[in-house]
N, C-alpha and C. Protein backbone atom coordinates (compact mmCIF):
# COMPACT_ATOMS: atom_id res chain seq x y z
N UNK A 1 62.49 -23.71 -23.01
CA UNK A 1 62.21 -22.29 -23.31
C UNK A 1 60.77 -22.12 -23.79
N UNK A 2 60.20 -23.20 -25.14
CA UNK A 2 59.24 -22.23 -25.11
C UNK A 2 58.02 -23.40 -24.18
N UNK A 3 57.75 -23.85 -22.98
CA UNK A 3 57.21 -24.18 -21.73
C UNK A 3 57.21 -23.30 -20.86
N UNK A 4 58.51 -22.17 -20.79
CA UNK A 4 58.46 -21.04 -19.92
C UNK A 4 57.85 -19.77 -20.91
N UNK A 5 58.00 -19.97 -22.08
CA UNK A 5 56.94 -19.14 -22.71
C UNK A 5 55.63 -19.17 -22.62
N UNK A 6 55.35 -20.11 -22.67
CA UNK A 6 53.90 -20.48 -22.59
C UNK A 6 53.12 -20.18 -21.15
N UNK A 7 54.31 -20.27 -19.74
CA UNK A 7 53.55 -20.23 -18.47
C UNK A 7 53.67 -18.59 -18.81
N UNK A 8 54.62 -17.67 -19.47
CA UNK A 8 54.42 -16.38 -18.58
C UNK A 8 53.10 -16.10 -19.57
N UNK A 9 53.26 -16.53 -21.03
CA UNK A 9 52.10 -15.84 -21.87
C UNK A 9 50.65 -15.91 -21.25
N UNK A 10 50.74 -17.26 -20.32
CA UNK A 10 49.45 -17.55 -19.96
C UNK A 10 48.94 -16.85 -18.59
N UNK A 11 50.66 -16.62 -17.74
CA UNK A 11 50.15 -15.57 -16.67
C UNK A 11 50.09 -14.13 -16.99
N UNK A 12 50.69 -13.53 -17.79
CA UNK A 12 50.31 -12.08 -18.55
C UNK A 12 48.85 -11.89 -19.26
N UNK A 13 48.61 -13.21 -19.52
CA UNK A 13 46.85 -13.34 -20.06
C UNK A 13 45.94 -13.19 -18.70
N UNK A 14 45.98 -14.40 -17.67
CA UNK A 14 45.44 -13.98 -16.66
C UNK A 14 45.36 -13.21 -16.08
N UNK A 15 46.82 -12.35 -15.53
CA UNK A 15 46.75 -10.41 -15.33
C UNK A 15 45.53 -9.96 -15.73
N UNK A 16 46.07 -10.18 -17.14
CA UNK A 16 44.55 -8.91 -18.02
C UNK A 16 43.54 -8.58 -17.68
N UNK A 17 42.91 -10.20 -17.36
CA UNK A 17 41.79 -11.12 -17.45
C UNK A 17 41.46 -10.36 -15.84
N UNK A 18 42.00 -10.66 -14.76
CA UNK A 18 41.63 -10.20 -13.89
C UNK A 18 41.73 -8.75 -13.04
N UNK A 19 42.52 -7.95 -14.42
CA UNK A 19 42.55 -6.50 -14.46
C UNK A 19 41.45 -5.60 -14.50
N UNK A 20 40.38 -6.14 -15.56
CA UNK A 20 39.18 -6.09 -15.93
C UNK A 20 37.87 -5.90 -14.75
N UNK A 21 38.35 -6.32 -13.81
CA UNK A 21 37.74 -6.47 -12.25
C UNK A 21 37.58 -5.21 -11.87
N UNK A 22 36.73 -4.31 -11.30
CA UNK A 22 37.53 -3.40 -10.23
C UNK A 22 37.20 -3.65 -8.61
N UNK A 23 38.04 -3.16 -7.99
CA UNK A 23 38.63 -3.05 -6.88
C UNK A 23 38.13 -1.56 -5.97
N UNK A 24 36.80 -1.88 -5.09
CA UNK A 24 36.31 -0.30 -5.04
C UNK A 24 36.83 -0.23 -3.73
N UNK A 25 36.95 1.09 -3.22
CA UNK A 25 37.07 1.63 -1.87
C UNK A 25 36.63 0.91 -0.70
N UNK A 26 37.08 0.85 0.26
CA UNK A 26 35.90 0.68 1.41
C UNK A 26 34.56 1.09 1.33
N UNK A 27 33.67 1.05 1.66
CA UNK A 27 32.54 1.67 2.04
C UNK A 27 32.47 2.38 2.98
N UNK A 28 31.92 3.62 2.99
CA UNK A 28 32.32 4.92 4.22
C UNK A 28 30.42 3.94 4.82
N UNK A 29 30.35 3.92 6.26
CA UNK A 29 29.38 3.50 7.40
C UNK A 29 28.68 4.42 8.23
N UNK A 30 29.75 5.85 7.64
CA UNK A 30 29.01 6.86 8.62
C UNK A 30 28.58 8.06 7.76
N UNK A 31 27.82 8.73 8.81
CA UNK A 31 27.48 10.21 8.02
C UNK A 31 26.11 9.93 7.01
N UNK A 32 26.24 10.59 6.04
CA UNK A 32 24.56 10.76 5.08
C UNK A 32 23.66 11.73 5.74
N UNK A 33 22.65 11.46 5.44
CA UNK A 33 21.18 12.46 5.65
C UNK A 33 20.52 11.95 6.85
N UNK A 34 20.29 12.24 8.05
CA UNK A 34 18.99 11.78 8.74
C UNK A 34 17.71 11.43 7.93
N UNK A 35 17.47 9.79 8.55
CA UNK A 35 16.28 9.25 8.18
C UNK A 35 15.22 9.96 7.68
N UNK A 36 14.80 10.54 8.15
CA UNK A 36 13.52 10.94 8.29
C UNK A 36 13.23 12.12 7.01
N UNK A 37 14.79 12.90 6.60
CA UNK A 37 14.89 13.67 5.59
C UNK A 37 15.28 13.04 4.56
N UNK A 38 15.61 11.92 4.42
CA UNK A 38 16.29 11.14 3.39
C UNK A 38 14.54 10.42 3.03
N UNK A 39 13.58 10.07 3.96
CA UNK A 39 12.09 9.72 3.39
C UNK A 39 11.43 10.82 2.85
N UNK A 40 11.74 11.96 3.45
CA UNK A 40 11.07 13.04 2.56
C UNK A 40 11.33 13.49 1.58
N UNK A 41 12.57 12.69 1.39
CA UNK A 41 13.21 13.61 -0.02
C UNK A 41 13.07 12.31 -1.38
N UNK A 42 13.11 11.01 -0.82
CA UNK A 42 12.76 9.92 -1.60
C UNK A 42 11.78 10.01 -2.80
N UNK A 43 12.27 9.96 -4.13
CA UNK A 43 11.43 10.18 -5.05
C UNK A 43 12.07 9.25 -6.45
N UNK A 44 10.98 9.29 -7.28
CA UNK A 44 12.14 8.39 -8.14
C UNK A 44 12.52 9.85 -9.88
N UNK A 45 12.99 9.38 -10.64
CA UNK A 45 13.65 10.32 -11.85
C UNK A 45 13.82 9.24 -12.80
N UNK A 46 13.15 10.20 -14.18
CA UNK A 46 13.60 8.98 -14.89
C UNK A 46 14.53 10.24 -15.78
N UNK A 47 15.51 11.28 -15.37
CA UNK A 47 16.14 11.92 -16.28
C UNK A 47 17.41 11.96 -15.79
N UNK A 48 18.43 11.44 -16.28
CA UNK A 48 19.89 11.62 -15.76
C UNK A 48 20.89 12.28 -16.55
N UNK A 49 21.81 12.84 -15.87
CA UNK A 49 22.78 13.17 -16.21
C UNK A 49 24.15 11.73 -16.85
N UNK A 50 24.41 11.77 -17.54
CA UNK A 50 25.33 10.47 -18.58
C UNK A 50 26.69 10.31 -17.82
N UNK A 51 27.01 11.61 -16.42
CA UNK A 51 28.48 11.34 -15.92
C UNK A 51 28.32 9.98 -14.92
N UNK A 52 29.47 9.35 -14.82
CA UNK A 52 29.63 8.02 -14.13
C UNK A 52 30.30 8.53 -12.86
N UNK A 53 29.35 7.58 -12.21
CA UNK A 53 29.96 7.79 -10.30
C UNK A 53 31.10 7.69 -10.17
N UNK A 54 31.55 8.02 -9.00
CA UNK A 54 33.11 8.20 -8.21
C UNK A 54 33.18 6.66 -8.07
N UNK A 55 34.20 6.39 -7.94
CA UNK A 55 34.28 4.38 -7.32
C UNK A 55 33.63 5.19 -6.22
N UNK A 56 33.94 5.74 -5.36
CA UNK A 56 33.40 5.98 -3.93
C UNK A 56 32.24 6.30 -3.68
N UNK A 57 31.20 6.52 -4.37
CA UNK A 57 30.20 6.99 -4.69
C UNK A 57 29.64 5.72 -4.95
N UNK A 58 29.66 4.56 -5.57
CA UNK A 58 29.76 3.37 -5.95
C UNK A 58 29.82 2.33 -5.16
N UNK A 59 30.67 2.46 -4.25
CA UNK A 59 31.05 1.21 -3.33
C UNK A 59 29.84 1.64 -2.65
N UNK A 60 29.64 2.79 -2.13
CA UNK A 60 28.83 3.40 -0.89
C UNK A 60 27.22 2.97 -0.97
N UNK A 61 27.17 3.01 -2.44
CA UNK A 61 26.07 2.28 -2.84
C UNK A 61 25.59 1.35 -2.92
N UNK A 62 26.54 0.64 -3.13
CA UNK A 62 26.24 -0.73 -3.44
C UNK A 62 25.97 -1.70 -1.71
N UNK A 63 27.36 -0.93 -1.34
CA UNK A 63 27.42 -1.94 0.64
C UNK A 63 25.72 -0.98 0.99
N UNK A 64 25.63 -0.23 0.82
CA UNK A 64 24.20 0.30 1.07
C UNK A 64 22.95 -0.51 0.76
N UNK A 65 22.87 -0.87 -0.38
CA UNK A 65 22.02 -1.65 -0.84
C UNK A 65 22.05 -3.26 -0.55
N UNK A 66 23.06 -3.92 -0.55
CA UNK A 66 22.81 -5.08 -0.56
C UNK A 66 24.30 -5.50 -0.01
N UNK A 67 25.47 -4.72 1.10
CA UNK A 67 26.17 -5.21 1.34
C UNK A 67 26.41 -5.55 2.66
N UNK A 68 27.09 -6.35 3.53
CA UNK A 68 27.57 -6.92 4.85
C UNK A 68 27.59 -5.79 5.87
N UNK A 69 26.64 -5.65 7.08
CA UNK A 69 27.07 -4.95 7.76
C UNK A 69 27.33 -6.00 9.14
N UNK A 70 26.89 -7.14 8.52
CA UNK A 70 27.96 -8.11 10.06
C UNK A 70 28.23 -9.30 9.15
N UNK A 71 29.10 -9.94 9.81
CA UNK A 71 29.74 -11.23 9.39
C UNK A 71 29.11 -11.60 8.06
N UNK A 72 27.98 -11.85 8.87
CA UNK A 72 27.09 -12.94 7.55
C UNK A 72 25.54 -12.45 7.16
N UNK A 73 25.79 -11.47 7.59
CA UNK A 73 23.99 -10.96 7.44
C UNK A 73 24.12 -9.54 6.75
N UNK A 74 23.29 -9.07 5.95
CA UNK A 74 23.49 -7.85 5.12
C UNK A 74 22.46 -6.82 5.15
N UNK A 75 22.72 -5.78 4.45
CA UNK A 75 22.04 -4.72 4.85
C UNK A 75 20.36 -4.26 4.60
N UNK A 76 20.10 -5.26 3.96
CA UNK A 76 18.56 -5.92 3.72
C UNK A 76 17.87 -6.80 4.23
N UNK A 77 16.94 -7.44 4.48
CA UNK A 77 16.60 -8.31 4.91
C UNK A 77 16.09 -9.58 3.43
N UNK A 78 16.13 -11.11 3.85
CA UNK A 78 15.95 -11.82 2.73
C UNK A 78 15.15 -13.07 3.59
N UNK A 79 13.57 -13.25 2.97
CA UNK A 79 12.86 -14.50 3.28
C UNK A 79 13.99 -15.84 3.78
N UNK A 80 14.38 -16.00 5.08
CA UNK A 80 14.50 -17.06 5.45
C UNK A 80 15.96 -17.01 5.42
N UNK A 81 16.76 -15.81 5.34
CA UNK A 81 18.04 -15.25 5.36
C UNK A 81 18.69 -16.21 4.17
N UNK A 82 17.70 -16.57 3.34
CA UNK A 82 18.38 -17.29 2.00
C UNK A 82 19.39 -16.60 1.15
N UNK A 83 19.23 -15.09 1.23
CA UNK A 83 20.39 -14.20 0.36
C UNK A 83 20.60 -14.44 -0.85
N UNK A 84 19.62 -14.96 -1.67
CA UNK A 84 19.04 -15.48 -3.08
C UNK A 84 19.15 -14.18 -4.10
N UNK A 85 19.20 -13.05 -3.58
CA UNK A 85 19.22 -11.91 -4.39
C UNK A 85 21.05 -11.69 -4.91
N UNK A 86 21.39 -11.67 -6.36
CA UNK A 86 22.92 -11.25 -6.71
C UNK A 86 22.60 -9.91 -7.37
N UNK A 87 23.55 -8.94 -7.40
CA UNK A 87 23.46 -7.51 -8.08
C UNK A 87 24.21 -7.53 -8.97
N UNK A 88 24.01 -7.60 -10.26
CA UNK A 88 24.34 -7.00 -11.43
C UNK A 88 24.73 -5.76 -11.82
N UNK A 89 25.54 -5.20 -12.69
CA UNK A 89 25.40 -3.97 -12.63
C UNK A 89 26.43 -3.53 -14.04
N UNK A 90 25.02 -2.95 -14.49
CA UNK A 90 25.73 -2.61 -15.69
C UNK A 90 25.77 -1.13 -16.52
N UNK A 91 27.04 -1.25 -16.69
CA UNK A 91 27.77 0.24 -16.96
C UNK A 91 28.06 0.15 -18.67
N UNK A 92 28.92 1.65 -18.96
CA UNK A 92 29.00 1.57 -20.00
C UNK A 92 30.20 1.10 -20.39
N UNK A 93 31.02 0.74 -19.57
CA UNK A 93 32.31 -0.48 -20.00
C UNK A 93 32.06 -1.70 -19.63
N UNK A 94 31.05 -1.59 -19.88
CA UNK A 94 30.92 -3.30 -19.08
C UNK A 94 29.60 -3.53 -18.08
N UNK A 95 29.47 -5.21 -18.27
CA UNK A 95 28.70 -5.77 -17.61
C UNK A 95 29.22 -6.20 -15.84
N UNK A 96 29.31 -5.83 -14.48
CA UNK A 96 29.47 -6.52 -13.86
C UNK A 96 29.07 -7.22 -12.64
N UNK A 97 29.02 -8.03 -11.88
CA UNK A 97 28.95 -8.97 -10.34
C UNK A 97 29.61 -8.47 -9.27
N UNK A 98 28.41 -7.95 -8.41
CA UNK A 98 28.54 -7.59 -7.35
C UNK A 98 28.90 -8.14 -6.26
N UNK A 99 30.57 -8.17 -5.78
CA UNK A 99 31.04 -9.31 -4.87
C UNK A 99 30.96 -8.67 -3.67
N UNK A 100 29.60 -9.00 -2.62
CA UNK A 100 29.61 -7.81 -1.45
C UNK A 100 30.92 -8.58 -0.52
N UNK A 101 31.40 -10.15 -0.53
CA UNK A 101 32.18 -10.39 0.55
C UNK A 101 33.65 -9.60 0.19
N UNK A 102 34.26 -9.12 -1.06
CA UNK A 102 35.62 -9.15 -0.92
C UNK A 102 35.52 -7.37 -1.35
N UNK A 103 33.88 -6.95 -1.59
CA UNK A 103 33.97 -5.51 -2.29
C UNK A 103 34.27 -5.05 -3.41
N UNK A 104 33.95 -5.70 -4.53
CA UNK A 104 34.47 -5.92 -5.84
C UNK A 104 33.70 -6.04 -6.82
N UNK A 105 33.98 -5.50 -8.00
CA UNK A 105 33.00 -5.78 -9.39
C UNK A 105 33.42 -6.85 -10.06
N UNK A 106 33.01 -7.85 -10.53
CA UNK A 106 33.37 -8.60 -11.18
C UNK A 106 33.05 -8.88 -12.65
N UNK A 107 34.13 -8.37 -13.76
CA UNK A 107 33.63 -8.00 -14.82
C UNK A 107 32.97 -9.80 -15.32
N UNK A 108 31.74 -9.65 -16.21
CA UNK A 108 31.07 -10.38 -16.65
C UNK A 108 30.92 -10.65 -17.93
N UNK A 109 31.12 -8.83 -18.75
CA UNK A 109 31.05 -9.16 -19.85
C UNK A 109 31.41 -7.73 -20.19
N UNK A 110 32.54 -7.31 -21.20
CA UNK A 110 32.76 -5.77 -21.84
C UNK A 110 31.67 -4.97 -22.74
N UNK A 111 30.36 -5.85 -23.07
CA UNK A 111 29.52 -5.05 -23.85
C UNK A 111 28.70 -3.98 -22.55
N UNK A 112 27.97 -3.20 -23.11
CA UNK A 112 27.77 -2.34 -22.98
C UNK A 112 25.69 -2.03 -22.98
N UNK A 113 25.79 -3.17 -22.01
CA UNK A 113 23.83 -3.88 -21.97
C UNK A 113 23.38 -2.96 -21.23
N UNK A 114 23.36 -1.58 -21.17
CA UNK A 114 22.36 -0.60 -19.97
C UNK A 114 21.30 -0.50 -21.09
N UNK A 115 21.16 -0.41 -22.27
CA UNK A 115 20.03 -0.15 -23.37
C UNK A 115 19.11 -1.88 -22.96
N UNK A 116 19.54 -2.79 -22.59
CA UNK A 116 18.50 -3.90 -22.62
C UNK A 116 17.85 -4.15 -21.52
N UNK A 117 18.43 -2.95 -20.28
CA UNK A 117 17.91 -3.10 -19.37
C UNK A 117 16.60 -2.92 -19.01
N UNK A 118 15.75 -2.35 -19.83
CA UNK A 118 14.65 -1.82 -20.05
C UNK A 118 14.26 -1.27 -21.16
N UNK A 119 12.77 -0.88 -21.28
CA UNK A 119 12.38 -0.41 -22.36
C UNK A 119 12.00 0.83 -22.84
N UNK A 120 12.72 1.41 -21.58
CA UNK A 120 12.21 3.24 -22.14
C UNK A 120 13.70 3.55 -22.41
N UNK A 121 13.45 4.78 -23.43
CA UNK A 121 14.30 4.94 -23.82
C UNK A 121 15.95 5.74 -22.66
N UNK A 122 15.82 6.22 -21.69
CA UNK A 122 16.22 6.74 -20.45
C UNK A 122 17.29 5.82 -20.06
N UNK A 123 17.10 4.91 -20.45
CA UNK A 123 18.07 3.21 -19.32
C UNK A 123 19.23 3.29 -20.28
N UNK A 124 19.46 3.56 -21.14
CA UNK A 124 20.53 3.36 -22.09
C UNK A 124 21.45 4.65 -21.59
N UNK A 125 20.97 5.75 -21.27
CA UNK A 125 21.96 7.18 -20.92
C UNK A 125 22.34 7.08 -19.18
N UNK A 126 21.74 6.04 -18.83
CA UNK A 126 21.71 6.32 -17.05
C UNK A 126 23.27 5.81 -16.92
N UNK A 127 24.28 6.20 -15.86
CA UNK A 127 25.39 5.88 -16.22
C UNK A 127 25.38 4.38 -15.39
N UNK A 128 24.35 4.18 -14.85
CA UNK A 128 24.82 2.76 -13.96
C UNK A 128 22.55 2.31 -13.83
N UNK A 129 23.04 0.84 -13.85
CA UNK A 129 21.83 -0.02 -13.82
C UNK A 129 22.06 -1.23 -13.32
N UNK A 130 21.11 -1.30 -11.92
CA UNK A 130 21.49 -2.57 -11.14
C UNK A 130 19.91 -3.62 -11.54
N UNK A 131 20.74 -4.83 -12.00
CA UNK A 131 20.16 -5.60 -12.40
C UNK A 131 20.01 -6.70 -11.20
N UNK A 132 18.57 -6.93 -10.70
CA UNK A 132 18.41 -8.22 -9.70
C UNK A 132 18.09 -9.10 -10.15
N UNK A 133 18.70 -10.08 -9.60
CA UNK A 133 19.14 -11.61 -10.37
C UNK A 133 19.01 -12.23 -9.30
N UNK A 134 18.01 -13.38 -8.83
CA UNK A 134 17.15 -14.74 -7.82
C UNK A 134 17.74 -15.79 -8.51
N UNK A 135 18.90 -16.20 -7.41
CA UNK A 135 19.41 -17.78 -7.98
C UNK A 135 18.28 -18.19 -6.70
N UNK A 136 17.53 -18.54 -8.02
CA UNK A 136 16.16 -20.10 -7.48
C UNK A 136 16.67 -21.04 -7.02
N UNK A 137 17.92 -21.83 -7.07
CA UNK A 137 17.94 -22.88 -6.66
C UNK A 137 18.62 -22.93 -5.37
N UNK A 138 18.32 -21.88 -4.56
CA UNK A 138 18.94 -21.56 -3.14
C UNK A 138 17.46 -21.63 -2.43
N UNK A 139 16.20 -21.68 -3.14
CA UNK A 139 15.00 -21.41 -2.58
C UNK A 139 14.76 -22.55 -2.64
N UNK A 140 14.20 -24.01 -2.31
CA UNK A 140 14.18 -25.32 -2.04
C UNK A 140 12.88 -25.50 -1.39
N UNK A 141 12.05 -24.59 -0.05
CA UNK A 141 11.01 -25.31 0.53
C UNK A 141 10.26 -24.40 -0.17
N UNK A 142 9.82 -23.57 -1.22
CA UNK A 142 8.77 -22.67 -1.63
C UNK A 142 8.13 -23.49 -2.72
N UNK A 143 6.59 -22.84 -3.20
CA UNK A 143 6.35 -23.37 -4.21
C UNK A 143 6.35 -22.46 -5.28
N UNK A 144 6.19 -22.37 -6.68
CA UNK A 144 6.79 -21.65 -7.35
C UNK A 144 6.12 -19.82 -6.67
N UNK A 145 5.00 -20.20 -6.54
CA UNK A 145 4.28 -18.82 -6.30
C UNK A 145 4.55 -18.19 -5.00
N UNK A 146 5.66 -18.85 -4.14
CA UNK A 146 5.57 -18.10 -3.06
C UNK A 146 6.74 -18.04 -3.38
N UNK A 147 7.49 -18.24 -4.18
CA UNK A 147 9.25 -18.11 -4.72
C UNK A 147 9.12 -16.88 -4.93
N UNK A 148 8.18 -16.35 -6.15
CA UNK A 148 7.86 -15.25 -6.70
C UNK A 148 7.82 -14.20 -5.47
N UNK A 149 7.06 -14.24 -4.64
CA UNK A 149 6.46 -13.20 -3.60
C UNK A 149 7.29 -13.13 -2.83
N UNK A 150 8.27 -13.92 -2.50
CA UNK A 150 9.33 -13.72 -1.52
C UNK A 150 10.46 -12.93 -2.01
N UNK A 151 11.08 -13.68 -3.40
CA UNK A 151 12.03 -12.93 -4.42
C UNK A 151 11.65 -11.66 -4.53
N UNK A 152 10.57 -11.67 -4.66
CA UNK A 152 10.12 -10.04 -5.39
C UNK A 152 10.25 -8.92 -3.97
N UNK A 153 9.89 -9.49 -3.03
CA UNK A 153 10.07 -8.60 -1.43
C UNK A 153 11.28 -8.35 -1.51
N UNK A 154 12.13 -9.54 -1.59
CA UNK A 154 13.68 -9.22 -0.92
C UNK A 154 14.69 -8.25 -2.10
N UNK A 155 13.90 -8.20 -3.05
CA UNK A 155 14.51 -7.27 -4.09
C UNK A 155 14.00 -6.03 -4.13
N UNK A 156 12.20 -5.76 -3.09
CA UNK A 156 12.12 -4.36 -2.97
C UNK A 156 12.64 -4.04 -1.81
N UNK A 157 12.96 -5.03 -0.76
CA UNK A 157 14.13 -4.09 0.26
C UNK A 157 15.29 -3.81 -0.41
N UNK A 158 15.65 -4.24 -0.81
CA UNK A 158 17.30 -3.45 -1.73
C UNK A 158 17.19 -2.43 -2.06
N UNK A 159 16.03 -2.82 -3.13
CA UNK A 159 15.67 -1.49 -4.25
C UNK A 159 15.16 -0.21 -3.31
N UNK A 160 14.46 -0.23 -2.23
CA UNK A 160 14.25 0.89 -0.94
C UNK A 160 15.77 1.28 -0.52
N UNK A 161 16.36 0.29 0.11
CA UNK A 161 17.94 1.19 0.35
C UNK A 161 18.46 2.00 -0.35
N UNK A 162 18.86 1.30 -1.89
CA UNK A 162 19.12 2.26 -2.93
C UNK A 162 18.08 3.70 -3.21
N UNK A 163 17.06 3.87 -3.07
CA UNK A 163 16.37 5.07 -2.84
C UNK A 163 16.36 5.80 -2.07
N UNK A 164 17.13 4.89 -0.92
CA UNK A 164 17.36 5.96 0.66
C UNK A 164 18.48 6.20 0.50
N UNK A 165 19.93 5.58 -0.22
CA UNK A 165 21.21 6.65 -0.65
C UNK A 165 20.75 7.28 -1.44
N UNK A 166 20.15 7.58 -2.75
CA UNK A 166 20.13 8.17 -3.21
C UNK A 166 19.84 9.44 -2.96
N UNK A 167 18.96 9.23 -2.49
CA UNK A 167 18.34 10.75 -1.68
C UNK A 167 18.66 11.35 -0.85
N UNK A 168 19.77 10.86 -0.07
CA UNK A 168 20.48 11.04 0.51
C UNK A 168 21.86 11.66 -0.09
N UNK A 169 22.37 11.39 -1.08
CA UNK A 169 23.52 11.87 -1.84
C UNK A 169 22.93 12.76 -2.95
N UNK A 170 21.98 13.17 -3.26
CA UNK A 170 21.55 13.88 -3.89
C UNK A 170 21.30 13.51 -5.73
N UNK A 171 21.32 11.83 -5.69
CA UNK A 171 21.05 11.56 -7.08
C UNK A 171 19.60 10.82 -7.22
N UNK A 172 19.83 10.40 -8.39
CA UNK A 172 18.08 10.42 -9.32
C UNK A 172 18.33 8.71 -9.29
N UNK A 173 17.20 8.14 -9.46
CA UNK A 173 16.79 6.86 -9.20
C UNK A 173 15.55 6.26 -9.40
N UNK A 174 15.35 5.41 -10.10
CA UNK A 174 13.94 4.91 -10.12
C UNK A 174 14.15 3.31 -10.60
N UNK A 175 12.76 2.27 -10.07
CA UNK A 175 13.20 0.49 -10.19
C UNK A 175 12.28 0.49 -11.19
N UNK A 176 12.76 -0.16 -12.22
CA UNK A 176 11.73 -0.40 -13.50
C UNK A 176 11.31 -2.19 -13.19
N UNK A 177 9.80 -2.63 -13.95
CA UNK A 177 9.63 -3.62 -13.94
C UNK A 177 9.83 -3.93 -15.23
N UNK A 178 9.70 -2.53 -16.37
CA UNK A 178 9.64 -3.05 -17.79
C UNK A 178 10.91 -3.43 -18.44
N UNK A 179 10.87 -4.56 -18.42
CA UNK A 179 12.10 -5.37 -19.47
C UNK A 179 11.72 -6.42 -19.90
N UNK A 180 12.41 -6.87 -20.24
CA UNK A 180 12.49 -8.12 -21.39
C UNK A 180 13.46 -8.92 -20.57
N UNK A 181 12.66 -9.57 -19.71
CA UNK A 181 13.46 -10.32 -18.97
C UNK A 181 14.28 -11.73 -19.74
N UNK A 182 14.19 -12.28 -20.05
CA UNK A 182 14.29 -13.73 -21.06
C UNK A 182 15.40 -13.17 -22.09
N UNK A 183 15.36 -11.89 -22.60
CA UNK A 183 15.83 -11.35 -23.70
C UNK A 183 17.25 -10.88 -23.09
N UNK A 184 17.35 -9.85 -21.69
CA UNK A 184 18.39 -9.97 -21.00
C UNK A 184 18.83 -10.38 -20.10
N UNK A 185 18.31 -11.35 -19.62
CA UNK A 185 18.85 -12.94 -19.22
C UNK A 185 19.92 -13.44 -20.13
N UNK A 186 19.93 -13.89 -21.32
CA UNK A 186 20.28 -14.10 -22.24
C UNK A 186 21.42 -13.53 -23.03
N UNK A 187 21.28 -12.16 -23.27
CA UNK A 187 22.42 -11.43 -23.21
C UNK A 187 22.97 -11.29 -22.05
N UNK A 188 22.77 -11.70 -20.69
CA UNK A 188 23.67 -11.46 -19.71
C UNK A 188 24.71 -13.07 -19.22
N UNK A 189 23.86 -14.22 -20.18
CA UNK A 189 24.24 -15.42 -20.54
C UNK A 189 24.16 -15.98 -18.94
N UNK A 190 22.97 -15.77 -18.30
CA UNK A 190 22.54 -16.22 -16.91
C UNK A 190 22.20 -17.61 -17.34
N UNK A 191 22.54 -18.35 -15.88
CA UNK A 191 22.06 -19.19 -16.08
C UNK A 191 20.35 -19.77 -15.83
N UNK A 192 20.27 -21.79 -16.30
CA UNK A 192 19.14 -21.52 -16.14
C UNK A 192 17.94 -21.51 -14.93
N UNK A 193 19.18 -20.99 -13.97
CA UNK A 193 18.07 -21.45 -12.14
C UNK A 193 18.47 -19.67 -12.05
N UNK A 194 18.79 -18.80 -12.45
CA UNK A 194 18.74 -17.46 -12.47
C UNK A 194 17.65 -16.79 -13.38
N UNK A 195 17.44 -16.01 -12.21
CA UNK A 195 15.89 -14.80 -13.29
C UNK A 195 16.01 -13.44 -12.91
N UNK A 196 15.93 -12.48 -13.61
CA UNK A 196 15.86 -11.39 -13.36
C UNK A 196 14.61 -11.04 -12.45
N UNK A 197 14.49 -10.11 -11.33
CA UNK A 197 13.63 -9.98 -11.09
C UNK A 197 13.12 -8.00 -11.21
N UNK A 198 14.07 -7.21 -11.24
CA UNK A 198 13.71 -5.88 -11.57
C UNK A 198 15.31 -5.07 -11.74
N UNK A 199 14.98 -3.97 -12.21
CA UNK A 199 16.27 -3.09 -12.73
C UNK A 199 16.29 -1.48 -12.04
N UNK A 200 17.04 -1.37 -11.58
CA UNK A 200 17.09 -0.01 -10.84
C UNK A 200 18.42 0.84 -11.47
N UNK A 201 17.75 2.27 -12.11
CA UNK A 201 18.68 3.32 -12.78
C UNK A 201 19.21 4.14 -11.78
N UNK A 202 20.20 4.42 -11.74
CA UNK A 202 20.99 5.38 -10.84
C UNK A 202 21.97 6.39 -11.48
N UNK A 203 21.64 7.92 -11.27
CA UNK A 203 23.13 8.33 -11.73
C UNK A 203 22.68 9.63 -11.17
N UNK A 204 23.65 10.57 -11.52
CA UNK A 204 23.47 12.42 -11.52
C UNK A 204 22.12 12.77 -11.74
N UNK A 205 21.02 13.12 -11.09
CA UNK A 205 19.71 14.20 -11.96
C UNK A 205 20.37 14.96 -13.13
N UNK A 206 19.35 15.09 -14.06
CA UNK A 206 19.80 15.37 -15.13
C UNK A 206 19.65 17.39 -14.86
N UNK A 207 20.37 17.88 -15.66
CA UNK A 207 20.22 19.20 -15.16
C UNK A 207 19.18 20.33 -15.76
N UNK A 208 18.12 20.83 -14.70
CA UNK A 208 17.15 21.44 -14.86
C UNK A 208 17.30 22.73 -16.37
């Protein structure tokens, strides 16, 4: 008896544990703004509104930015199709990991790090902040300085997609360089072949 206590306590724990996850929509593939109006309308905001996206609003974003539109290749391009770039993303319930193969958040951590994402005061009210994170040790023939220049490209194609939904769905957006990288590294308890490389705010324009 208590051996069968112990397996359910420990599978009612795991439940929890992987309750904590969420589970977003499909990603809708069609529809949005024509190109060409979605560049004209491209701008960045550093004033948001504090309401939190739809999951659907969310997923759409995210497969936008940095998710699978074939098998194995994604909606960005990455130096040497290394795919070295992971998305972070942190909300106000939580820290989480952007799983583009299964479509999923993967909670990381329940605090509440959009304030360390940066240093103006704006990043703390934005309801969502995608944090880019270069696992280095997927990069092997570079030398450190062309690690840098490559990482840093394949994180401003992302960070461009995300400016082309945005503008396209009618929300506010802008990629900060200013953080304290080392500082939330650290609170994000990354490891040590992971680096932040920039932070992008997303939510509602704040209202005129």
């Amino acid at each position: 008896m208590k051996k069968t206590a112990i397996t359910i306590f420990a599978a009612l724990f795991a439940t929890a544990i992987m309750a904590q996850d969420i589970d977003l929509p499909s990603p809708r593939r069609t529809g949005g703004m024509p190109l060409m109006e979605a560049l004209a309308r491209r701008r960045s905001s550093r004033e948001f509104d504090g309401r939190a996206l739809p999951r659907q609003t969310l997923s759409d974003l995210l497969w936008a930015a940095w998710g699978y539109n074939r098998p194995d290749k994604r909606t960005a391009p990455s130096s040497r199709d290394k795919q070295e770039i992971e998305l972070y993303v942190a909300m106000q319930d939580g820290l989480y990991l952007y799983d583009a193969e299964d479509n999923r958040l993967l909670m990381v951590s329940d605090e509440d790090l959009r304030a360390m994402t940066g240093t103006q005061p704006f990043v703390a009210k934005a309801p969502l902040n995608i944090i880019y994170v270069c696992r280095k040790q997927m990069i092997t023939d570079k030398t450190p300085d062309e690690l840098i220049a490559a990482t840093y490209a394949n994180t401003g194609f992302i960070a461009q997609n995300v400016y082309l939904f945005c503008a396209s769905e009618s929300l506010a957006t802008v990629v900060r360089a200013m953080v304290d990288r080392e500082k939330l590294a650290e609170a994000m308890r990354l490891p040590d072949h992971s680096m932040v490389t920039l932070v992008q705010s997303v939510g509602y324009p704040a209202a005129e």
